[in-house]
C-alpha atoms as a PDB file:
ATOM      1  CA  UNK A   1       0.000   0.000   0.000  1.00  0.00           C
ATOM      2  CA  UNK A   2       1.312   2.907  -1.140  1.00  0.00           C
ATOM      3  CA  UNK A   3       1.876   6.157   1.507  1.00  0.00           C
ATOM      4  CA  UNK A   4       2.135   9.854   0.659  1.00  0.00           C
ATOM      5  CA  UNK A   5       5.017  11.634   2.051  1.00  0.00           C
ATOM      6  CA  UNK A   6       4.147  14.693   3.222  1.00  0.00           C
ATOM      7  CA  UNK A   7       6.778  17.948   4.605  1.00  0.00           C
ATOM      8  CA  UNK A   8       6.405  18.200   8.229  1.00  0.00           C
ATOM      9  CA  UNK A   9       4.860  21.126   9.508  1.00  0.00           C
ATOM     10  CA  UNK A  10       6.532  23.526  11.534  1.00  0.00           C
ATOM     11  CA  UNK A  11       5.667  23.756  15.335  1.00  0.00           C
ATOM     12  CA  UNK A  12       3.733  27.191  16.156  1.00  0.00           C
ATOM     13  CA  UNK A  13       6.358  28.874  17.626  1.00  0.00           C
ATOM     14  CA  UNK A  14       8.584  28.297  14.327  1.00  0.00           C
ATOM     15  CA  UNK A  15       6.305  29.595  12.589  1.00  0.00           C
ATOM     16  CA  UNK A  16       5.696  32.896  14.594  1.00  0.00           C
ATOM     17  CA  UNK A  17       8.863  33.375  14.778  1.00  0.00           C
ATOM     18  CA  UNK A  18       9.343  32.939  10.768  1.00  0.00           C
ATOM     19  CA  UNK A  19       6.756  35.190  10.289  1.00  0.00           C
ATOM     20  CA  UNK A  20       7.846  37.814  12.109  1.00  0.00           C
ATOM     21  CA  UNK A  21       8.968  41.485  10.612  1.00  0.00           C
ATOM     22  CA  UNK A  22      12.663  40.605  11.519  1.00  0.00           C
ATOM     23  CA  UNK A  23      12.818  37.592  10.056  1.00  0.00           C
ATOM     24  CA  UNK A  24      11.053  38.744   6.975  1.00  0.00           C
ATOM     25  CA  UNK A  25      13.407  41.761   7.106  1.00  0.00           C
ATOM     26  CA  UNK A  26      16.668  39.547   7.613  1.00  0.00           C
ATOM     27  CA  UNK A  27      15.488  37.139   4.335  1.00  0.00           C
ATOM     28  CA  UNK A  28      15.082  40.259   2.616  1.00  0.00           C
ATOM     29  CA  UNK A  29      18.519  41.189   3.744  1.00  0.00           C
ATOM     30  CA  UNK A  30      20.147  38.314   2.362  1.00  0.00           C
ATOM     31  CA  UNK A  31      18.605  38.618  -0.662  1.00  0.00           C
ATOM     32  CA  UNK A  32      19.549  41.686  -1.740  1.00  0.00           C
ATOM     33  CA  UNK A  33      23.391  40.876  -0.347  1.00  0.00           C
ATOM     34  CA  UNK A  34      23.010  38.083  -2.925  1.00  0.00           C
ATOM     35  CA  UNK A  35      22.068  40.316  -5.579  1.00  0.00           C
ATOM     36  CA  UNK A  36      24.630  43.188  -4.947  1.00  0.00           C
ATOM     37  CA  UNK A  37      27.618  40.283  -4.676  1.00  0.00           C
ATOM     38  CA  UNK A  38      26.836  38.694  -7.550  1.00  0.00           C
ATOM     39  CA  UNK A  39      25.715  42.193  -9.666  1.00  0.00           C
ATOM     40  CA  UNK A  40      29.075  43.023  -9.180  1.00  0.00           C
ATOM     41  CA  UNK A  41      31.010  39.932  -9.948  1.00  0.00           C
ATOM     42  CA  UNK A  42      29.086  40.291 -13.577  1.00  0.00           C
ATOM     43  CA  UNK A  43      30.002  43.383 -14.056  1.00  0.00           C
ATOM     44  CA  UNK A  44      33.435  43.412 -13.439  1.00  0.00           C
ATOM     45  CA  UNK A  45      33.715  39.851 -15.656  1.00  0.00           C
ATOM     46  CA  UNK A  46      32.111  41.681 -18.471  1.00  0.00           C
ATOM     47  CA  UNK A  47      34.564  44.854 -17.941  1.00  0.00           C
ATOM     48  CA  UNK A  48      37.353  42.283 -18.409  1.00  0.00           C
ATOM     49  CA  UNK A  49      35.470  39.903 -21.132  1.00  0.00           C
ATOM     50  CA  UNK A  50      33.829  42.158 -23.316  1.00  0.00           C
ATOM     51  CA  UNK A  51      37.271  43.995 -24.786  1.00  0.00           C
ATOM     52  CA  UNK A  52      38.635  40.378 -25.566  1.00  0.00           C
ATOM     53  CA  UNK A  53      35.332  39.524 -27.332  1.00  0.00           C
ATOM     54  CA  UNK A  54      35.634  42.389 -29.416  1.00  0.00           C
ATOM     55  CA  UNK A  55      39.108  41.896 -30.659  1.00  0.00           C
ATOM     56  CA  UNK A  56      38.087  38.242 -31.641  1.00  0.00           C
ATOM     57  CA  UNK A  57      34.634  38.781 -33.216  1.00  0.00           C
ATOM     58  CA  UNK A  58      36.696  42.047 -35.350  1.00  0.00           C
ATOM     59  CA  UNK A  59      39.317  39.308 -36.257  1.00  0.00           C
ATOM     60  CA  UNK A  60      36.844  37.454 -37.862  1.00  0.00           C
ATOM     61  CA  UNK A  61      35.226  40.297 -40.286  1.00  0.00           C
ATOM     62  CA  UNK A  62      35.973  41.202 -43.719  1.00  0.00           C
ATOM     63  CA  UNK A  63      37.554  44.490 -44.894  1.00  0.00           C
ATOM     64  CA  UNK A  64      34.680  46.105 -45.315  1.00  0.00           C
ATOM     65  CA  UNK A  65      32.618  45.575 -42.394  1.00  0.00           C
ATOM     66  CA  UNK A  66      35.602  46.598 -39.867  1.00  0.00           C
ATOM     67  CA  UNK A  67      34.914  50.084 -40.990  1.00  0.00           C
ATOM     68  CA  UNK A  68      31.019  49.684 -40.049  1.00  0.00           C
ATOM     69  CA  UNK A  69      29.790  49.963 -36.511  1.00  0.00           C
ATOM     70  CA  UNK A  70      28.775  46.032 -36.676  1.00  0.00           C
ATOM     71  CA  UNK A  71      29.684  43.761 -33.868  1.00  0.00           C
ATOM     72  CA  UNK A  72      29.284  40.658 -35.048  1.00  0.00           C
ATOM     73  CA  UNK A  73      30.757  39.179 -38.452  1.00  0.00           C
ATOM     74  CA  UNK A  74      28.031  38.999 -41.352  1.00  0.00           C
ATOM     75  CA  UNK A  75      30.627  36.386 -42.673  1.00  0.00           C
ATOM     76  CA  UNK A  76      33.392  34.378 -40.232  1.00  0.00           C
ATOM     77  CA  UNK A  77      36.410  35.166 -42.003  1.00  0.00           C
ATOM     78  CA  UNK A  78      38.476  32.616 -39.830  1.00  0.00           C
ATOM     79  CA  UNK A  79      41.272  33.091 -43.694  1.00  0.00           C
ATOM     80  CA  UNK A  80      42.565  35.925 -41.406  1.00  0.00           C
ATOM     81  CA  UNK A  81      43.872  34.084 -39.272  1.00  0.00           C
ATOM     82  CA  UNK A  82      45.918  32.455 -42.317  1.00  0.00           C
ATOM     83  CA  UNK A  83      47.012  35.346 -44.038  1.00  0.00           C
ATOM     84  CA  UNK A  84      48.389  36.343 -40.439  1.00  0.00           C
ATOM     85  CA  UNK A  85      50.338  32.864 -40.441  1.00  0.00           C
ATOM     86  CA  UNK A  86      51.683  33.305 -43.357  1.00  0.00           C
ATOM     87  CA  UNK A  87      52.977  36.965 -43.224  1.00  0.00           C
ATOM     88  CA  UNK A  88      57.002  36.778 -43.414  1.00  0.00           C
ATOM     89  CA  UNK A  89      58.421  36.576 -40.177  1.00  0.00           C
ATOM     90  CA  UNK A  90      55.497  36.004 -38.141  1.00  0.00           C
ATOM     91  CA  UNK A  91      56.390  32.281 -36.838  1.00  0.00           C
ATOM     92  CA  UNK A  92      60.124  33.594 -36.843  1.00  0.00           C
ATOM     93  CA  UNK A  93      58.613  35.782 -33.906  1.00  0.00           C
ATOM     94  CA  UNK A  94      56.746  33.181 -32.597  1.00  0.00           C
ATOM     95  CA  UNK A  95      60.173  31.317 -32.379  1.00  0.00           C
ATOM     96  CA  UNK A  96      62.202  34.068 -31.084  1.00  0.00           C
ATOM     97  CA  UNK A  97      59.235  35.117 -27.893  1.00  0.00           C
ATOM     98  CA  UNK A  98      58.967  31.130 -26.935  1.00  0.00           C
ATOM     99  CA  UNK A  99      62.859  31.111 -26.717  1.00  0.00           C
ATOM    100  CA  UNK A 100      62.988  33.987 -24.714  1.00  0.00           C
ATOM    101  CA  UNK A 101      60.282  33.391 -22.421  1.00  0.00           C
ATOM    102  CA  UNK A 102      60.855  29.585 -22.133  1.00  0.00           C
ATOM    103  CA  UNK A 103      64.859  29.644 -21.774  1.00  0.00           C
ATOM    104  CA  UNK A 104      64.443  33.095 -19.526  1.00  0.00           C
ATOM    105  CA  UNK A 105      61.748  31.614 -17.150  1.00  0.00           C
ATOM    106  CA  UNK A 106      63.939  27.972 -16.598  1.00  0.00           C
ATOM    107  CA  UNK A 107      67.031  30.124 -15.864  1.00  0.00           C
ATOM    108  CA  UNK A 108      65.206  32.912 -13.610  1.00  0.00           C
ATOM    109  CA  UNK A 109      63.746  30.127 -11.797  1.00  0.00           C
ATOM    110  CA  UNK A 110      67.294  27.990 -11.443  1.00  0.00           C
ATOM    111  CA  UNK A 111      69.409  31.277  -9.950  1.00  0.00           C
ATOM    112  CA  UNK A 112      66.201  32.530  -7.879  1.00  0.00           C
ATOM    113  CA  UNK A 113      65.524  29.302  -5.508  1.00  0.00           C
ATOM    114  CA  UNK A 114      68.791  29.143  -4.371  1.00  0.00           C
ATOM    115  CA  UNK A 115      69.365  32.965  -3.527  1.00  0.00           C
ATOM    116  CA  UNK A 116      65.967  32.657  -1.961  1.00  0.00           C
ATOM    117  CA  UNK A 117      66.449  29.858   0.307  1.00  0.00           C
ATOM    118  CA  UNK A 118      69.510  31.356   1.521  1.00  0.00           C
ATOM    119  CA  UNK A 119      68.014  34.461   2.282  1.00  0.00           C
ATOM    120  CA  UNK A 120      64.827  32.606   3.810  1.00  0.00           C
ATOM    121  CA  UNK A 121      66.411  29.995   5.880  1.00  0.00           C
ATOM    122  CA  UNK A 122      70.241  31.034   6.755  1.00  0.00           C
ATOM    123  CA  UNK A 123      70.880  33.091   9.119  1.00  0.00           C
ATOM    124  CA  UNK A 124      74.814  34.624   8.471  1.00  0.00           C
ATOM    125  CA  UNK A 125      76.648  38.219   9.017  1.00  0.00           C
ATOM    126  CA  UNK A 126      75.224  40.375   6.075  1.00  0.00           C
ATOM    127  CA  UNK A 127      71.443  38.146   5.806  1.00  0.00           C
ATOM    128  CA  UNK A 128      69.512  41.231   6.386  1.00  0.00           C
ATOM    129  CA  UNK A 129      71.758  43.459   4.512  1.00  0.00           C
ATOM    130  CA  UNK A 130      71.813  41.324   1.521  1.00  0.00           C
ATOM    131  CA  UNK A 131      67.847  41.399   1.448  1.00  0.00           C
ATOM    132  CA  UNK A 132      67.974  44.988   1.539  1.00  0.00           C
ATOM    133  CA  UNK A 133      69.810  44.861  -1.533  1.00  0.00           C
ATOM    134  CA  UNK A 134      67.774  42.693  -3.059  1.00  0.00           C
ATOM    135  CA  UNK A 135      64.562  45.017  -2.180  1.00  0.00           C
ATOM    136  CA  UNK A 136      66.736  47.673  -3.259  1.00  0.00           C
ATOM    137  CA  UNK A 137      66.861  46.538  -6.727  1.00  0.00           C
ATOM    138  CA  UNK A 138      62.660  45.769  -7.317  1.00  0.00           C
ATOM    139  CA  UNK A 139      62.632  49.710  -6.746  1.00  0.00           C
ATOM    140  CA  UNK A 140      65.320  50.629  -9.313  1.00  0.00           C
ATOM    141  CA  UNK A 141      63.611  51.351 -12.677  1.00  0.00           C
ATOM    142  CA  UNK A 142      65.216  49.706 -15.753  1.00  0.00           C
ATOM    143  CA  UNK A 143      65.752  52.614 -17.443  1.00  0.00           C
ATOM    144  CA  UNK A 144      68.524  53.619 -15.150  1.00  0.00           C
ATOM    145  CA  UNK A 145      70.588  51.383 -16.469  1.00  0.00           C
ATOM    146  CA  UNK A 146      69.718  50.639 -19.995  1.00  0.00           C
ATOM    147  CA  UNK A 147      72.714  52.920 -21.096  1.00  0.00           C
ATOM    148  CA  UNK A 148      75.534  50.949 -19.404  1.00  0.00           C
ATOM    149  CA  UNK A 149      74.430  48.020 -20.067  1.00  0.00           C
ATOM    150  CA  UNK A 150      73.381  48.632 -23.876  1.00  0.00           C
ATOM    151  CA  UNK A 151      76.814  49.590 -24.065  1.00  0.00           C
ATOM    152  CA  UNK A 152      78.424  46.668 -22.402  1.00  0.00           C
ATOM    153  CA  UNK A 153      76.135  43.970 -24.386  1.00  0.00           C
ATOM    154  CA  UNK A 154      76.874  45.916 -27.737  1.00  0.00           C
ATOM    155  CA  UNK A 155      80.207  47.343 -27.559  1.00  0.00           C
ATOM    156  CA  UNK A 156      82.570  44.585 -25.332  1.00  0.00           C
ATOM    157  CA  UNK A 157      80.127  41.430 -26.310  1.00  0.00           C
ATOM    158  CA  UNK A 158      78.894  42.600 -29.708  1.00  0.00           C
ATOM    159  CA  UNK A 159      75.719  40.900 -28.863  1.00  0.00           C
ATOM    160  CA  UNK A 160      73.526  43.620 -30.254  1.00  0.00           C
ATOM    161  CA  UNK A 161      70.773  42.429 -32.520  1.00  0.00           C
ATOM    162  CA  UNK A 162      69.925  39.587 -30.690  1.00  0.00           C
ATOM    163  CA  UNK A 163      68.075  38.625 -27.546  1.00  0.00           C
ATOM    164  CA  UNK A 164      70.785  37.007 -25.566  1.00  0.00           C
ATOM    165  CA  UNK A 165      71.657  40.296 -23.964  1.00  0.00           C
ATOM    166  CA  UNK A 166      68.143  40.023 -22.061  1.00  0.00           C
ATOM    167  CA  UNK A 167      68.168  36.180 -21.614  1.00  0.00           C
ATOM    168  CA  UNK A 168      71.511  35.483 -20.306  1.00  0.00           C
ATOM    169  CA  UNK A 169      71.421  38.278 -17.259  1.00  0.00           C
ATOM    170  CA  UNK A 170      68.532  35.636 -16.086  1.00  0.00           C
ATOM    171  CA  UNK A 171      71.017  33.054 -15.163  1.00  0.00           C
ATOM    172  CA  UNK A 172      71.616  35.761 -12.553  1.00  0.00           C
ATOM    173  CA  UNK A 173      68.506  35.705 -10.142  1.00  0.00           C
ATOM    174  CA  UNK A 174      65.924  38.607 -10.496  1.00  0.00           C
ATOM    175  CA  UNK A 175      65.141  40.609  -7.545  1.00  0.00           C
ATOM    176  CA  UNK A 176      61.234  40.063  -7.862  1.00  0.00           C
ATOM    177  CA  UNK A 177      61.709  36.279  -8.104  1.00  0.00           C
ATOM    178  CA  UNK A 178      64.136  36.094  -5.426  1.00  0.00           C
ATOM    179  CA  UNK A 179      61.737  38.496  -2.943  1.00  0.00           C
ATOM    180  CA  UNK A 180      58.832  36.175  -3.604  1.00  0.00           C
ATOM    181  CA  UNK A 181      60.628  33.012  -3.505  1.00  0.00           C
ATOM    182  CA  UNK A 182      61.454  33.898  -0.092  1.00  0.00           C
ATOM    183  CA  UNK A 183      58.766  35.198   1.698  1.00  0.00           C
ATOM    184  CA  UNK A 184      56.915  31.941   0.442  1.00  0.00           C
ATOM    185  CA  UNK A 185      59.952  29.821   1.775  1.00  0.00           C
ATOM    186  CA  UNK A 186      59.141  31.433   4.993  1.00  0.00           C
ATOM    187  CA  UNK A 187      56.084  29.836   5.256  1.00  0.00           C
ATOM    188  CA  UNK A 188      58.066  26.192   5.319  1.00  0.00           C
ATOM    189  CA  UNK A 189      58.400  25.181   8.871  1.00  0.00           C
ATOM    190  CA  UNK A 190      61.946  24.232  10.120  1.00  0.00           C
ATOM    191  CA  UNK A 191      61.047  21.770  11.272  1.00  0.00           C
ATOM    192  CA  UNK A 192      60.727  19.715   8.377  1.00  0.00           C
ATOM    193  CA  UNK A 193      64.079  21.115   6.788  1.00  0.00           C
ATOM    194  CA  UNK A 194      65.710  19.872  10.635  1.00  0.00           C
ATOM    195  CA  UNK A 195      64.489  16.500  10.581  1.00  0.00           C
ATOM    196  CA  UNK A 196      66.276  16.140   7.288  1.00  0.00           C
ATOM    197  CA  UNK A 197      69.403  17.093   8.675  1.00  0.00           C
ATOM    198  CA  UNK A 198      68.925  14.726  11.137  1.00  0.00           C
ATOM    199  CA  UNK A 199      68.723  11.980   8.703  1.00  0.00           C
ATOM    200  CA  UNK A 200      71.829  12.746   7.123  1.00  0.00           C
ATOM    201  CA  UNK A 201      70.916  15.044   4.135  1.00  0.00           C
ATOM    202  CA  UNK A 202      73.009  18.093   3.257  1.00  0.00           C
ATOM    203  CA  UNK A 203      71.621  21.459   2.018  1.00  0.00           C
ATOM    204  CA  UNK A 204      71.664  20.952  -1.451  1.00  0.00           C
ATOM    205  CA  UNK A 205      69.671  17.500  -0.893  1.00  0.00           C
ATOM    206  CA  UNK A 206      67.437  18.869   1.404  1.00  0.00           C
ATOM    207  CA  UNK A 207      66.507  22.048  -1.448  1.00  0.00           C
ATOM    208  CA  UNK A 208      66.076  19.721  -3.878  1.00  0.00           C
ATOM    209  CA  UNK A 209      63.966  16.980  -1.842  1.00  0.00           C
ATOM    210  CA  UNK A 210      62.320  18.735   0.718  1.00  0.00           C
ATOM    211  CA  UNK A 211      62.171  22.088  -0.203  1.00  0.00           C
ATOM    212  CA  UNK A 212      61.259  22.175  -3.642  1.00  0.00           C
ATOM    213  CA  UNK A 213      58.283  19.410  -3.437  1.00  0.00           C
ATOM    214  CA  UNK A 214      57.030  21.900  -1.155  1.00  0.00           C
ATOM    215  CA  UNK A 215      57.633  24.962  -2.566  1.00  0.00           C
ATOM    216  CA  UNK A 216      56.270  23.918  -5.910  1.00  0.00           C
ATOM    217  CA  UNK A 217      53.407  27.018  -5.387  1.00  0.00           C
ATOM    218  CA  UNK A 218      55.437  29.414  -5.082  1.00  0.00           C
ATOM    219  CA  UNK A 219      57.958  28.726  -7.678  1.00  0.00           C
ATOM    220  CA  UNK A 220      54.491  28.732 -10.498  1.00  0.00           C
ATOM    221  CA  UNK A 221      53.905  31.821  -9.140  1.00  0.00           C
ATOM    222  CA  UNK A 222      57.269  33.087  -9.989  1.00  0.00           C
ATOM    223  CA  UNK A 223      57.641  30.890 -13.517  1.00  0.00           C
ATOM    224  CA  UNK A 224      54.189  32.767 -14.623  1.00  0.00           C
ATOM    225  CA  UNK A 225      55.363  36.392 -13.782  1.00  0.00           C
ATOM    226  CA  UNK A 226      58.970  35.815 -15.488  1.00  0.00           C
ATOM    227  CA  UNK A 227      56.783  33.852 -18.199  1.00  0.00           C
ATOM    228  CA  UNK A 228      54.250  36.878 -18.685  1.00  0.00           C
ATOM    229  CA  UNK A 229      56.837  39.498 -18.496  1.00  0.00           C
ATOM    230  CA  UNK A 230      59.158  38.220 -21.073  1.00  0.00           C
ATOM    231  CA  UNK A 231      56.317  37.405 -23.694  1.00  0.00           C
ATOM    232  CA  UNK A 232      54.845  40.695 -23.552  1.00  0.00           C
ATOM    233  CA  UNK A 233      58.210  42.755 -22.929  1.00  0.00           C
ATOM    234  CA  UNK A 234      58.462  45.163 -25.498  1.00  0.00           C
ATOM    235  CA  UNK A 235      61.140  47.560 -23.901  1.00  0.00           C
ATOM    236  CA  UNK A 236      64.019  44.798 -24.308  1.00  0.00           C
ATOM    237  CA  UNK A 237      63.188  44.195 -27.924  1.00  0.00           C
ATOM    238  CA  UNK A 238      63.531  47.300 -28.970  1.00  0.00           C
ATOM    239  CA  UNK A 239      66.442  47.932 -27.010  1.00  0.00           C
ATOM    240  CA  UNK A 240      68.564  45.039 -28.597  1.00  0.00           C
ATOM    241  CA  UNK A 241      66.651  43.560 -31.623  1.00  0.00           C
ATOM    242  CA  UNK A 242      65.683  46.218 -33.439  1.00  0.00           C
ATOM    243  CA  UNK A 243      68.690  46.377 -35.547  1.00  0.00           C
ATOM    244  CA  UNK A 244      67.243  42.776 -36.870  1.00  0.00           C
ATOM    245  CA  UNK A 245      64.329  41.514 -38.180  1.00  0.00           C
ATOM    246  CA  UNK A 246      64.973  37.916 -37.883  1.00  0.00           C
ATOM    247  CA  UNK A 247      65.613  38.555 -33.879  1.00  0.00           C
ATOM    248  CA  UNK A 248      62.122  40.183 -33.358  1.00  0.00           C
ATOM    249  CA  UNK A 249      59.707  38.737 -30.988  1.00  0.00           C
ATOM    250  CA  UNK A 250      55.780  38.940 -31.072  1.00  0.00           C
ATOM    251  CA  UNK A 251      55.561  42.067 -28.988  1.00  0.00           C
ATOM    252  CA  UNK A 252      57.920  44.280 -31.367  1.00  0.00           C
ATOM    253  CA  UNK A 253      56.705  42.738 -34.284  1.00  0.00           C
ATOM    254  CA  UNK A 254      53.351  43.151 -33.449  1.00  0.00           C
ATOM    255  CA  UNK A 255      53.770  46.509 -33.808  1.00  0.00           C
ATOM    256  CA  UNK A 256      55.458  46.498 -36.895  1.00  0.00           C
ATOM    257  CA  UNK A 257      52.402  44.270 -38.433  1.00  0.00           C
ATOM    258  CA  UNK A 258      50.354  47.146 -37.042  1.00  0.00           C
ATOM    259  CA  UNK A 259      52.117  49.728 -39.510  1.00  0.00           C
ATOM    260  CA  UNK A 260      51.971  47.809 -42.550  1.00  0.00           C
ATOM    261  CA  UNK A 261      48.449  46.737 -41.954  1.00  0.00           C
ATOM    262  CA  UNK A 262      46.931  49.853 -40.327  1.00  0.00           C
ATOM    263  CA  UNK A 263      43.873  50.153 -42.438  1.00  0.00           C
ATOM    264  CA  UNK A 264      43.148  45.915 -42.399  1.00  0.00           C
ATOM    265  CA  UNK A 265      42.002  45.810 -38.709  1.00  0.00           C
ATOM    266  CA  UNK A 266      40.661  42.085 -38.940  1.00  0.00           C
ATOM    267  CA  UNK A 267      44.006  41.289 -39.742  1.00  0.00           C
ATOM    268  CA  UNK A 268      45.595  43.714 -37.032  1.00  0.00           C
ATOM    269  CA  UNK A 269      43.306  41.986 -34.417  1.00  0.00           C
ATOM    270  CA  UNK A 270      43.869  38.407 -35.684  1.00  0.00           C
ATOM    271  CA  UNK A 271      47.281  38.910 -34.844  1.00  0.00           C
ATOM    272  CA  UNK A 272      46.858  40.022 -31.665  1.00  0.00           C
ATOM    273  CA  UNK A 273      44.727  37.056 -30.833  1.00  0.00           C
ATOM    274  CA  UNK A 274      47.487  35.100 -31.989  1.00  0.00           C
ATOM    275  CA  UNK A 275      49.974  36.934 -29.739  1.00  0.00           C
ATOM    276  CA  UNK A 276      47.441  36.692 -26.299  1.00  0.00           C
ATOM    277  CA  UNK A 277      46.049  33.296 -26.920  1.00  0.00           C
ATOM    278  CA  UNK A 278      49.021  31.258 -25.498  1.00  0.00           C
ATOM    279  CA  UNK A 279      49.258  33.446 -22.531  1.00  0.00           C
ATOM    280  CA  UNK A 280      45.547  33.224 -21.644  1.00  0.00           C
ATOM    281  CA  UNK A 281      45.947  29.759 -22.003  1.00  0.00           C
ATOM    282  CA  UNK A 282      49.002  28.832 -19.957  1.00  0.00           C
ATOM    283  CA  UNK A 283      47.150  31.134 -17.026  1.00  0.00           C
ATOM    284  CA  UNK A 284      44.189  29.180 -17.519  1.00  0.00           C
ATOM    285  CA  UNK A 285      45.652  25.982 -16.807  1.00  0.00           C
ATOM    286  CA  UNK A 286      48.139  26.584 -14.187  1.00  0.00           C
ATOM    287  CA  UNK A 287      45.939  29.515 -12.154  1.00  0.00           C
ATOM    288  CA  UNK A 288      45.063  27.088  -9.313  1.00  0.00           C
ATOM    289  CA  UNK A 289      48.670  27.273  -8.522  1.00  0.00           C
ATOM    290  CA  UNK A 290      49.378  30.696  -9.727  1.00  0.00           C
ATOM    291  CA  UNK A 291      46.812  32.056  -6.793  1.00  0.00           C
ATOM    292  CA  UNK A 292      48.123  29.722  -4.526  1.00  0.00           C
ATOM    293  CA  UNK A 293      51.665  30.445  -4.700  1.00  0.00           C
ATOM    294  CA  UNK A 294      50.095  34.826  -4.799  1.00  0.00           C
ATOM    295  CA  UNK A 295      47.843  33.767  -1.617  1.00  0.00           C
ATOM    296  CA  UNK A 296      50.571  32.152   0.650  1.00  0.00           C
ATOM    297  CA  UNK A 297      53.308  34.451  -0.623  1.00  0.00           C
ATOM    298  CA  UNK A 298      53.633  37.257   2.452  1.00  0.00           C
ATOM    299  CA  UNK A 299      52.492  35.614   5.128  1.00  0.00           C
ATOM    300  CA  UNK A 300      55.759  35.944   7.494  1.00  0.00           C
ATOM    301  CA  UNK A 301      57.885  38.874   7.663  1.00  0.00           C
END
């Protein structure tokens, strides 16, 4: 024999005191808290969204309808994003940026941990003076320098017109990296670096086993910001590749593709889809660790 299920019914004084004006008013509350949270989370995503929807959907119009006020494509031209392909020296940029951003990342992060744990977990005559230095150089501009060391690259190297003059001072550490690097270290209890001391390892072995594994957050963090900053420097390009074409990399040839094109804006913002799409994509993927490495950088002094 079937039976009906029915919701229990609340006792009388539940339901007085659900009915009454502060309840009502607290539900009412909470609500509207809902509504102004989430209001505000869509309007900042579309503030972010909406610029990168309109450089894709222009990418994908003809000639003549980029000079119209339509938004959206009467007819996907998606051959833009060939003729952008095949303009000379395009993937010769594409080259050039993942060679400098790969190679410059791998080597940032190589000098940087070290330097870091040092800094983070010895304590030596000249620790606190050494991170002062280190802080000390975030706040010098590069513009300072560019002279001296244009000169030096150029003139005693005769490295001009290439990009190893920007990728080879990253075997060197960079302050940022090393700054963040430690203050995440310092989140790493002793303890854990002690007990493998104990057991017999030494401090290279206990970096690369116990620290690292650990510290694999933090070092993201650092890999995307060396990662993002070399693919969209433009200041470095222009500094030592200018002088050659075939050294270019996506940034300074981006804007080279802008001159020669500055009437075909499909094309124009076909290539700059091409140029942002691998760095949306590599945030995309690793931002679970990016924010996590961000989050727990800071938290000691």
């Amino acid at each position: 024999m079937s039976q009906t299920l029915e919701a229990p019914e609340l006792a009388p004084a539940e339901r007085k005191s659900a009915g009454t004006p502060a309840a009502r008013a607290a539900r009412r509350k909470a609500v509207l808290r809902w509504i102004a949270v989430h209001a505000l989370g869509i309007a900042a995503a579309l503030f972010f969204v909406l610029p990168f929807v309109f450089v894709l959907l222009t990418s994908l119009m003809s000639d003549q309808q980029t000079l119209t006020r339509d938004l959206v494509p009467a007819t996907w031209e998606w051959d833009n994003y060939t003729a952008v392909l095949d303009t000379p020296g395009f993937l010769t940029w594409w080259r050039n940026t993942l060679l400098y951003a790969g190679l410059g990342t791998v080597l940032t992060v190589v000098s940087s941990v070290p330097v870091a744990y040092a800094l983070a977990k010895f304590r030596f005559r000249g620790s606190r003076l050494a991170l002062m230095l280190v802080i000390s150089m975030m706040m010098l501009p590069p513009q300072v320098v560019v002279i001296p060391m244009y000169l030096f690259w150029a003139k005693q190297l005769d490295l001009s017109g290439t990009l190893w003059p920007l990728i080879i001072p990253m075997a060197f550490g960079d302050a940022f990296s090393i700054f963040l690097l430690r203050q995440f270290l310092l989140t790493i209890p002793n303890e854990y670096l002690d007990a493998a001391r104990v057991d017999g390892c030494g401090e290279l072995r206990t970096l690369l086993r116990i620290v690292l594994p650990m510290a694999k957050p933090g070092i993201a963090a650092v890999a995307l910001f060396q990662f993002f900053a070399a693919w969209n420097d433009y200041f470095g390009p222009q500094i030592y590749a200018s002088e050659n074409p075939a050294a270019w990399t996506l940034s300074y040839g981006l804007e080279s593709f802008k001159g020669a094109h500055h009437t075909d804006w499909n094309l124009t913002m076909a290539a700059t889809v091409l140029v942002m799409a691998p760095v949306i994509l590599v945030f995309f993927f690793a931002q679970k660790a990016f924010v996590e490495g961000v989050t727990l950088t800071g938290v000691k002094g």
